[in-house]
Protein backbone atom coordinates (compact mmCIF):
# COMPACT_ATOMS: atom_id res chain seq x y z
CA UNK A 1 67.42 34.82 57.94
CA UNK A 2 64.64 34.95 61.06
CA UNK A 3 62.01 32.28 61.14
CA UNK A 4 59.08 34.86 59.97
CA UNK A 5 61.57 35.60 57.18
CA UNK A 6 61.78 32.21 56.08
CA UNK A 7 57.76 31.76 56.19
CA UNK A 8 57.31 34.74 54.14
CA UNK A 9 59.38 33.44 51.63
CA UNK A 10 57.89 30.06 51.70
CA UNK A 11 54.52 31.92 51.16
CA UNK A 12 55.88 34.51 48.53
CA UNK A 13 56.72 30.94 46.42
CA UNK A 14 53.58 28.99 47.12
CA UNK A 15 50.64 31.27 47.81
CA UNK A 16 51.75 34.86 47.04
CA UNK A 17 47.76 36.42 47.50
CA UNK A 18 48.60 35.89 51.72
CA UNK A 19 51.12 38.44 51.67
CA UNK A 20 50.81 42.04 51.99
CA UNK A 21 53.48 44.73 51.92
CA UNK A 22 52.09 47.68 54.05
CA UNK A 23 53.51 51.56 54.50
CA UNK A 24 51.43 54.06 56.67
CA UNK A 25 51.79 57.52 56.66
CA UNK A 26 51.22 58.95 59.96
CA UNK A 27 51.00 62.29 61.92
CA UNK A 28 53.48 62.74 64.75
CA UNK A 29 52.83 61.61 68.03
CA UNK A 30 53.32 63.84 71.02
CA UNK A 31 52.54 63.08 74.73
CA UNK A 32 49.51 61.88 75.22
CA UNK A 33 48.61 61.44 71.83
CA UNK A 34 49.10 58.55 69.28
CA UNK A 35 50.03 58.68 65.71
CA UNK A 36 47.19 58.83 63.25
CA UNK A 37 47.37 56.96 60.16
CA UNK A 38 46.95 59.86 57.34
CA UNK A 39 47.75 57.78 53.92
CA UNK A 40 48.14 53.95 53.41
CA UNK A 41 49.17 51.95 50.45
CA UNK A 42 49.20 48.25 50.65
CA UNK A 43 50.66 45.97 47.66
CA UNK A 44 50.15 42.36 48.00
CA UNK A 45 52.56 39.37 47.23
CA UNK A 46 51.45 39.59 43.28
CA UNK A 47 52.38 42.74 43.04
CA UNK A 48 48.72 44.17 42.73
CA UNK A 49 48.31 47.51 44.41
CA UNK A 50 45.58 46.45 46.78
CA UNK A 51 44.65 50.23 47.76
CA UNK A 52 46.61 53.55 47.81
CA UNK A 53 45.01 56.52 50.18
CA UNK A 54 44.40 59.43 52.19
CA UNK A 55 42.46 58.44 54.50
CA UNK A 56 39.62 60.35 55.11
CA UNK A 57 38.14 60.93 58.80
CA UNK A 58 35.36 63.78 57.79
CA UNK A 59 37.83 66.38 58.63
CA UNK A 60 38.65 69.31 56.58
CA UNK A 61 42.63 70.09 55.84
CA UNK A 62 42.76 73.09 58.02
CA UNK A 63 41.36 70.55 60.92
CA UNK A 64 43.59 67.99 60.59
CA UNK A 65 45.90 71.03 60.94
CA UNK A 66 44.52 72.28 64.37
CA UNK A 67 44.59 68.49 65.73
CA UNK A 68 48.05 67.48 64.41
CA UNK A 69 50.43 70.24 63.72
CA UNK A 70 51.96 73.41 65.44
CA UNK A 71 51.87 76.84 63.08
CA UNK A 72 55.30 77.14 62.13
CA UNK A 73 56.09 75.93 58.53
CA UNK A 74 59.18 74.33 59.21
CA UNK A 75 57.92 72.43 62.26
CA UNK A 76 58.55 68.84 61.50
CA UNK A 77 54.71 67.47 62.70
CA UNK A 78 53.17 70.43 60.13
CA UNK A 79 55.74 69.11 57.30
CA UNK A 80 54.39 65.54 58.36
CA UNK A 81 51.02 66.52 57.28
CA UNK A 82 51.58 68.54 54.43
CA UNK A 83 53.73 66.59 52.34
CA UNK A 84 50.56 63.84 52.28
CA UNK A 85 47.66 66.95 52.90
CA UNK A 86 49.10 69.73 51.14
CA UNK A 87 49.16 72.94 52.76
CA UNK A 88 46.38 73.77 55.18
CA UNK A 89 42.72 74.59 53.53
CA UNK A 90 39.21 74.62 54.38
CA UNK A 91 38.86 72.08 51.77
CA UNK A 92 37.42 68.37 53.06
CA UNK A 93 40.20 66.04 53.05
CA UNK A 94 39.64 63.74 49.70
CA UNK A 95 40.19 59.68 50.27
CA UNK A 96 38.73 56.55 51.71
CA UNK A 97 36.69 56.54 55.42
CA UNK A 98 38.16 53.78 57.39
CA UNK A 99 35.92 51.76 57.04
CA UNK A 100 35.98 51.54 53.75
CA UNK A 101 39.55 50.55 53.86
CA UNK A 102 39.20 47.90 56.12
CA UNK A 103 35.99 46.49 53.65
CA UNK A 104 38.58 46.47 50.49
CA UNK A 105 41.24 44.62 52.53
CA UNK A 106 39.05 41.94 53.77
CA UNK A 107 38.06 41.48 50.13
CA UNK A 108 41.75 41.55 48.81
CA UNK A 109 41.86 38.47 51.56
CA UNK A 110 43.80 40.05 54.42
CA UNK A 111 43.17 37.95 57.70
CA UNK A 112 44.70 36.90 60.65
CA UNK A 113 46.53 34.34 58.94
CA UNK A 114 48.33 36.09 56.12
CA UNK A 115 51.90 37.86 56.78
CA UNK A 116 51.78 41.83 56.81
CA UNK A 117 55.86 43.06 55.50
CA UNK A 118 56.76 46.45 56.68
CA UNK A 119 59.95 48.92 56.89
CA UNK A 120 60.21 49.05 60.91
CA UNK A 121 62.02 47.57 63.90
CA UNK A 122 58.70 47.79 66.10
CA UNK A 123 55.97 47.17 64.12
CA UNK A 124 55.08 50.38 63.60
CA UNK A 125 52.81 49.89 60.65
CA UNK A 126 51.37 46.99 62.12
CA UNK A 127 50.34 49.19 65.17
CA UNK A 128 48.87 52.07 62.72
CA UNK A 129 47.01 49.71 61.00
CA UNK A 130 45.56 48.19 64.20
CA UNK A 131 44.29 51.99 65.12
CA UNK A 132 43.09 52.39 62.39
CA UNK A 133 40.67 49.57 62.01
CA UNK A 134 40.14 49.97 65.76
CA UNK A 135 38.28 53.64 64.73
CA UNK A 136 35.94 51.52 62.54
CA UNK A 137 35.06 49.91 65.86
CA UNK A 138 35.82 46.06 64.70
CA UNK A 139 37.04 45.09 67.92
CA UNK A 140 37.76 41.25 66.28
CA UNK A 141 40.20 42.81 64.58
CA UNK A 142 39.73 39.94 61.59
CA UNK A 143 41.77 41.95 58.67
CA UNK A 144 44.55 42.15 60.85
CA UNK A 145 47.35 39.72 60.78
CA UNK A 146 48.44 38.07 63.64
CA UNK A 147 51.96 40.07 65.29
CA UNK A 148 54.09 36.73 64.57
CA UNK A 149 53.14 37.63 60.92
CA UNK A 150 54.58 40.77 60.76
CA UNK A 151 57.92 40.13 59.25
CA UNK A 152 60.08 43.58 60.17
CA UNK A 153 62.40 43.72 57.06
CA UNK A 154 64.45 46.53 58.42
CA UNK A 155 65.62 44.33 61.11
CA UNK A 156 66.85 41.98 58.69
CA UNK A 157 68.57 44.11 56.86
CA UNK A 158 70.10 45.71 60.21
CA UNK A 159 71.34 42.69 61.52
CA UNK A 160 72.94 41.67 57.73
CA UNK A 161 74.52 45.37 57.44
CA UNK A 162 75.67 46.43 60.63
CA UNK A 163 76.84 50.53 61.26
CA UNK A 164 75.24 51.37 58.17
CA UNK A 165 72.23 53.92 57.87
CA UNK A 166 69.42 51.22 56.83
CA UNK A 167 66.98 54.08 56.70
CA UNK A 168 65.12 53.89 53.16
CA UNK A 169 65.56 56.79 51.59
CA UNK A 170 69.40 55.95 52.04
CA UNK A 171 69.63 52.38 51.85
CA UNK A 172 67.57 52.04 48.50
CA UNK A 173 69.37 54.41 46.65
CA UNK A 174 72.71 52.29 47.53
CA UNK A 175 70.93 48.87 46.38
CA UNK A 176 68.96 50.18 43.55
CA UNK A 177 71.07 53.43 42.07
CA UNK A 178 69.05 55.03 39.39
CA UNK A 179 65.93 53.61 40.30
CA UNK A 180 62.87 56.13 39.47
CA UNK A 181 61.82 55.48 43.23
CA UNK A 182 64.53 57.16 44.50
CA UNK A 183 63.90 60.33 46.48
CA UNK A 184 60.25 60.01 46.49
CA UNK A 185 59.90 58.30 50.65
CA UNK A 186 57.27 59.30 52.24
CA UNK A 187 54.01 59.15 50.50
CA UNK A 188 52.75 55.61 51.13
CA UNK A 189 53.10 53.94 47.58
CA UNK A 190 56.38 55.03 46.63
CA UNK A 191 57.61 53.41 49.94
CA UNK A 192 55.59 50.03 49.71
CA UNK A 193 56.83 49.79 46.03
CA UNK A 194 60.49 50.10 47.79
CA UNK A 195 59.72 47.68 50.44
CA UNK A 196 58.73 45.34 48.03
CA UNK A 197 62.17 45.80 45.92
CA UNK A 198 63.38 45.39 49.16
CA UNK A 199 62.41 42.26 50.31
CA UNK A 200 62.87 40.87 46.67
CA UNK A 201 66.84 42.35 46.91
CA UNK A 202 66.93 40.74 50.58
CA UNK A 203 65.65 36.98 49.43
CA UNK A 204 68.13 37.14 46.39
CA UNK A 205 71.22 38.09 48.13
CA UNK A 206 71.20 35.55 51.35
């Protein structure tokens, strides 16, 4: 068990309401271009579903569309957006601004000192959620957990299951079979709510 594992742990035990489970949903990057967070769901250490949404960046659907996606159906950046967006439509895109995201997670009491969990090996969440509060133009940053409090849980599980496929939609299954989660990865809440089964399953079993 890492260090950052061990401190989450402590703080799941002692003072839950510091940590928050995080998934982003994201369009694909290509060159030149980052990843924009399209949905986020964030669940804290109580189990309280802090928020859960598209976020909204005064765009219609057919926009995000021309910005993120290539015209084929089966192209894997427009599947990306329309599993979260639905197919494209001149219809605005329904959810929070960012800015009013980053308002109801400094009020659930995310700082720089609480620990952010997430499914990744590079902080990938972590990173989307730093964009994102970047667009609001809060260059402090002060809802934003500190990098040595992002614990990485996929890592963990990595290192503790070596050549197996520790992707979630195929690990879960295996740890949780018949679980009403199962098969529904990639919309944000469905994947946080697995994340935090996850890092429940990975505390109880080393």
């Amino acid at each position: 068990m890492s260090e950052t594992a061990r401190r989450v742990k402590e703080a799941l035990d002692t003072n839950p309401s510091t940590v928050f489970f995080i998934d982003v949903e994201t369009t694909v990057a290509v060159k030149g271009q980052f990843a924009d967070a399209i949905e986020i769901s964030v669940i804290d250490g109580n189990n309280n579903v802090i928020i859960d949404t598209i976020i909204d960046y005064g765009l219609t659907i057919d926009q995000m569309f021309n910005l993120h996606a290539t015209p084929p159906d089966n192209d894997f950046r427009y599947r990306t957006l329309a599993k979260v967006l639905g197919p494209p439509t001149d219809k605005k895109v329904t959810g929070h601004r960012p800015e009013q995201i980053v308002q109801v997670l400094k009020a659930a009491g995310m700082n720089k000192h609480s620990f952010l969990v997430e499914w990744s090996m590079s902080g990938y969440d972590w990173h989307a959620l730093e964009r994102l509060i970047a667009r609001t133009g809060d260059s402090k940053m002060e809802c934003r957990p500190l990098y040595s409090n992002s614990w990485r849980l996929l890592q963990e599980w990595k290192h503790n299951m070596p050549g197996i496929s520790c992707a979630l939609e195929k690990i879960f299954p295996l740890l949780f079979p018949g679980d009403k989660l199962i098969g529904m990865n990639h919309r944000s809440l469905p994947d946080t709510k697995m994340l935090v089964k996850m890092a429940h399953g990975f505390f109880n079993n080393t």
